[in-house]
Protein backbone atom coordinates (compact mmCIF):
# COMPACT_ATOMS: atom_id res chain seq x y z
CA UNK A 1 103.15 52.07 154.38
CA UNK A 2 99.59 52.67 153.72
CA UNK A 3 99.67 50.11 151.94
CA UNK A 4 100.30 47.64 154.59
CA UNK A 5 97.98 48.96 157.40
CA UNK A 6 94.77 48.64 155.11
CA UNK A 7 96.22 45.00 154.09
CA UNK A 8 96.62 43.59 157.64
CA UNK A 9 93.28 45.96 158.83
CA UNK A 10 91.38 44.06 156.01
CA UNK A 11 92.71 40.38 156.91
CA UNK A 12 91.62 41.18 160.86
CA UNK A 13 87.93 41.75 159.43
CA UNK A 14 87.70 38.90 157.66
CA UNK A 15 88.77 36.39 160.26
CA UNK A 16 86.51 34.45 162.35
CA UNK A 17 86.62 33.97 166.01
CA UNK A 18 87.95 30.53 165.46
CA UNK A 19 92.07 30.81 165.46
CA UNK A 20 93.72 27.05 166.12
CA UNK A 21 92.10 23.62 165.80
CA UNK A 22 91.33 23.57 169.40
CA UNK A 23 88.60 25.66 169.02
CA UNK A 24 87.17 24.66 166.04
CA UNK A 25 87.24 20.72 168.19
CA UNK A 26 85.12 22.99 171.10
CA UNK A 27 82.80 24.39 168.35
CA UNK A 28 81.98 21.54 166.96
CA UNK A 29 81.01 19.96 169.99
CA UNK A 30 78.75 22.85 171.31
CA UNK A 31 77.38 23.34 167.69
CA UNK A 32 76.38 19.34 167.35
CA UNK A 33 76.87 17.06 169.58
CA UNK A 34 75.76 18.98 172.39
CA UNK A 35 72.11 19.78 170.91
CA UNK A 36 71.54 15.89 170.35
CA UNK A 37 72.13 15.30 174.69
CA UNK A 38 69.71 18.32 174.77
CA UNK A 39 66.89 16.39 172.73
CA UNK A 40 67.38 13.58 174.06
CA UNK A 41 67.07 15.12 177.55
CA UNK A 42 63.87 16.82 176.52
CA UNK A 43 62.73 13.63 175.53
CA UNK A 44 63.39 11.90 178.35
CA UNK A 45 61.72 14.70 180.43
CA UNK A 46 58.32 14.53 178.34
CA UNK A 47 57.64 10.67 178.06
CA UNK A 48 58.66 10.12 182.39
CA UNK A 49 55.37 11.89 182.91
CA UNK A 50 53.41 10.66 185.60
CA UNK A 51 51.38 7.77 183.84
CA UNK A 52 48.68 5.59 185.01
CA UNK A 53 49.24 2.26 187.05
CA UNK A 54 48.71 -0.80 184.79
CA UNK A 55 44.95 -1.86 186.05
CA UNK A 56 44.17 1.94 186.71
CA UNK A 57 41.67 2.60 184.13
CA UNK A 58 39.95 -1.02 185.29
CA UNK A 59 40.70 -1.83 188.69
CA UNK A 60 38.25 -5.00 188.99
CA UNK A 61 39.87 -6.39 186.24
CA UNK A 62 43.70 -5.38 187.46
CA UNK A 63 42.61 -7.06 190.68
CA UNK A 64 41.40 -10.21 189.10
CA UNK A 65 43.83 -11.01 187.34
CA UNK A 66 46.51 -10.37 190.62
CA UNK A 67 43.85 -12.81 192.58
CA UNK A 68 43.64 -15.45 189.86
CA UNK A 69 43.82 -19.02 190.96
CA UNK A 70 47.00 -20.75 189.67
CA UNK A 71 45.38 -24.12 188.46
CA UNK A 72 41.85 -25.10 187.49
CA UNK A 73 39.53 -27.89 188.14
CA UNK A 74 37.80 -29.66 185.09
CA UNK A 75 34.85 -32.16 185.43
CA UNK A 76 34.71 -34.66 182.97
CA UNK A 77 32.45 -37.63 182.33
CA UNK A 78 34.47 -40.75 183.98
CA UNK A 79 31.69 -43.28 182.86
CA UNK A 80 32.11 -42.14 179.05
CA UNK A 81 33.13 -44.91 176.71
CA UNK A 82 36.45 -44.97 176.25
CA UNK A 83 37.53 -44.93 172.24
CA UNK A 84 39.34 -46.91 170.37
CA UNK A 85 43.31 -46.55 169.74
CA UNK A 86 42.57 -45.74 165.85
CA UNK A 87 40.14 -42.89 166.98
CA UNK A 88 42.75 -41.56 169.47
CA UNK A 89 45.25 -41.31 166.93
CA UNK A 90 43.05 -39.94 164.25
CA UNK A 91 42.32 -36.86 166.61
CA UNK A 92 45.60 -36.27 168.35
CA UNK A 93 48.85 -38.35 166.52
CA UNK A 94 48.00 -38.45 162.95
CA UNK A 95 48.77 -34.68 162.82
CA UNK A 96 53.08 -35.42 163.36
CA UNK A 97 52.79 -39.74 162.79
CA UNK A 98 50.97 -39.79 160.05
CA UNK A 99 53.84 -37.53 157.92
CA UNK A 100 56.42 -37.44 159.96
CA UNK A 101 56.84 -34.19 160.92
CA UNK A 102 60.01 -33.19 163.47
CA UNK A 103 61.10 -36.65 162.92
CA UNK A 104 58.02 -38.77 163.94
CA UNK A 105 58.18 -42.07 162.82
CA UNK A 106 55.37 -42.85 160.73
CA UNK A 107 52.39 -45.43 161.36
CA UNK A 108 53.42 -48.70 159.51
CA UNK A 109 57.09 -47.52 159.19
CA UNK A 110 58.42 -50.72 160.99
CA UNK A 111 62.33 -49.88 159.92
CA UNK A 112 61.18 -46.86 162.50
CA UNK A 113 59.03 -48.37 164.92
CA UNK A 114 61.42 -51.57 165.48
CA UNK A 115 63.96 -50.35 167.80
CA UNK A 116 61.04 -48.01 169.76
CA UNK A 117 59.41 -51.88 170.01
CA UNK A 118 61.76 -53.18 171.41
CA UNK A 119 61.88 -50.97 174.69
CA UNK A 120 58.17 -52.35 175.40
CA UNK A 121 54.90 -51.24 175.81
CA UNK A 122 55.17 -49.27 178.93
CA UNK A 123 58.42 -47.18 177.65
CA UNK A 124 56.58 -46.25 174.41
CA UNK A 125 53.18 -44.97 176.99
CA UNK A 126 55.46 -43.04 179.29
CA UNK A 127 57.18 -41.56 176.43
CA UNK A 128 53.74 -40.71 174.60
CA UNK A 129 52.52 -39.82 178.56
CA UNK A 130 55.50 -37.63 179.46
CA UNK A 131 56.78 -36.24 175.88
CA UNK A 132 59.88 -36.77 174.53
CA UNK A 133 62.27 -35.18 172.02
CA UNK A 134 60.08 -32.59 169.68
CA UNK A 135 56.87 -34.64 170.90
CA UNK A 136 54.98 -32.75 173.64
CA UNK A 137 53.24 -34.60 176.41
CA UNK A 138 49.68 -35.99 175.79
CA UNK A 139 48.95 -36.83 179.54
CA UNK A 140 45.88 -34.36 180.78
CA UNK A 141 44.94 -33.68 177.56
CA UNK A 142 41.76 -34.50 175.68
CA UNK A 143 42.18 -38.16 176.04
CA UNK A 144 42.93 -40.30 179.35
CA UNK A 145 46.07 -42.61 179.92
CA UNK A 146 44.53 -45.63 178.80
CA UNK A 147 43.29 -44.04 175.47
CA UNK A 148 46.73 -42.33 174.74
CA UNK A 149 47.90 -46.16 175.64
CA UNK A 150 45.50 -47.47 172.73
CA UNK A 151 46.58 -44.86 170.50
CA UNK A 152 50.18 -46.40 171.30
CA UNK A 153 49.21 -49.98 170.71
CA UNK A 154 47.39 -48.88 167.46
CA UNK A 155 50.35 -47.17 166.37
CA UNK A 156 53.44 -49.75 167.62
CA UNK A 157 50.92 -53.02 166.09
CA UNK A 158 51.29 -50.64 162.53
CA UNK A 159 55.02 -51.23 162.75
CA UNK A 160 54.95 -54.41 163.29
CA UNK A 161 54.42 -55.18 167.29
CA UNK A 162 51.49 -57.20 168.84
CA UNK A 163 50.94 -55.53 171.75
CA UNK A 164 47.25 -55.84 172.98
CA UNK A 165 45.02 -52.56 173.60
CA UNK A 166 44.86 -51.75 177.17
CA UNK A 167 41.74 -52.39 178.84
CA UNK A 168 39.33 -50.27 180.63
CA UNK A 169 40.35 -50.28 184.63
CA UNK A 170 37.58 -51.21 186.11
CA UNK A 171 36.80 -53.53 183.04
CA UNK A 172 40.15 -54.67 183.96
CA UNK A 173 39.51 -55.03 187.80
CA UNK A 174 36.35 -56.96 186.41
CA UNK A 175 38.02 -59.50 184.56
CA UNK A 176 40.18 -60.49 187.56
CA UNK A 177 37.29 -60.91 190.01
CA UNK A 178 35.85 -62.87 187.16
CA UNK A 179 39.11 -65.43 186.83
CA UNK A 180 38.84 -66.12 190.57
């Protein structure tokens, strides 16, 4: 009978505090999971410090830049000479026109250019003006209307159109006075 006492006394030591799956589910959870909310807590708690205001370390600047005017004027030289369509599309279409990049059509290609042709003149300036498909617009940019239009004319007479190269408008308004 001794036997059995110091059998069952020495299977009671050696048993943890853990006795059905329930618990060990519970001490799993407070051994892991829980410490991971903790950090993340204590994370949270460290980096929502009170931190500076954006413009705080500069406020001139901050304010400046809440003040800023939403457009801008720029003075150009109206009586400058106006260049010629070849120029035009040396500096701004030869970049996509001149390989064909994003489907451009190229300068000379007339199988491309015919069917743009045929719209006209004023369709192939509006769509150089206003942009269209990958091609951004070129109105307001470097060049004015009537030098994007020469650019045009240059490029379309390539292909295989014979559209003339706008004029100047008050060379234009000149010519007129002149016919009367």
């Amino acid at each position: 009978m001794s036997d059995n006492r110091q059998e069952s006394a020495h299977a009671e030591a050696h048993t943890g505090p853990i006795k059905n799956p329930r618990q060990l589910l519970v001490a799993s959870f407070f051994a892991f999971v829980l410490p991971i909310f903790i950090i993340i807590g204590l994370v949270y708690y460290v980096t929502s410090a009170n931190k500076p205001a954006a413009g705080a370390a500069d406020p001139e600047r901050a304010i400046a830049e809440r003040i800023q005017k939403v457009g801008m004027v720029e003075i150009r030289d109206a009586n400058r000479p106006l260049k010629a369509g070849e120029e035009v599309y040396k500096a701004q279409c030869a970049a996509c026109h001149a390989t064909g990049a994003a489907g451009a059509p190229k300068v000379g290609d007339a199988g491309a250019w015919g069917a743009r042709i045929k719209t006209g003149f004023e369709a192939l300036v509006n769509s150089a003006l206003k942009g269209k498909g990958a091609m951004g617009a070129q109105g307001g940019g470097d060049f004015s209307d009537v030098e994007i239009g020469r650019a045009v004319a240059f490029m379309a007479n390539a292909g295989g159109a014979k559209f003339e190269e706008p004029k100047a408008p008050a060379a234009a308004g000149a010519e007129t006075a002149a016919a009367k």
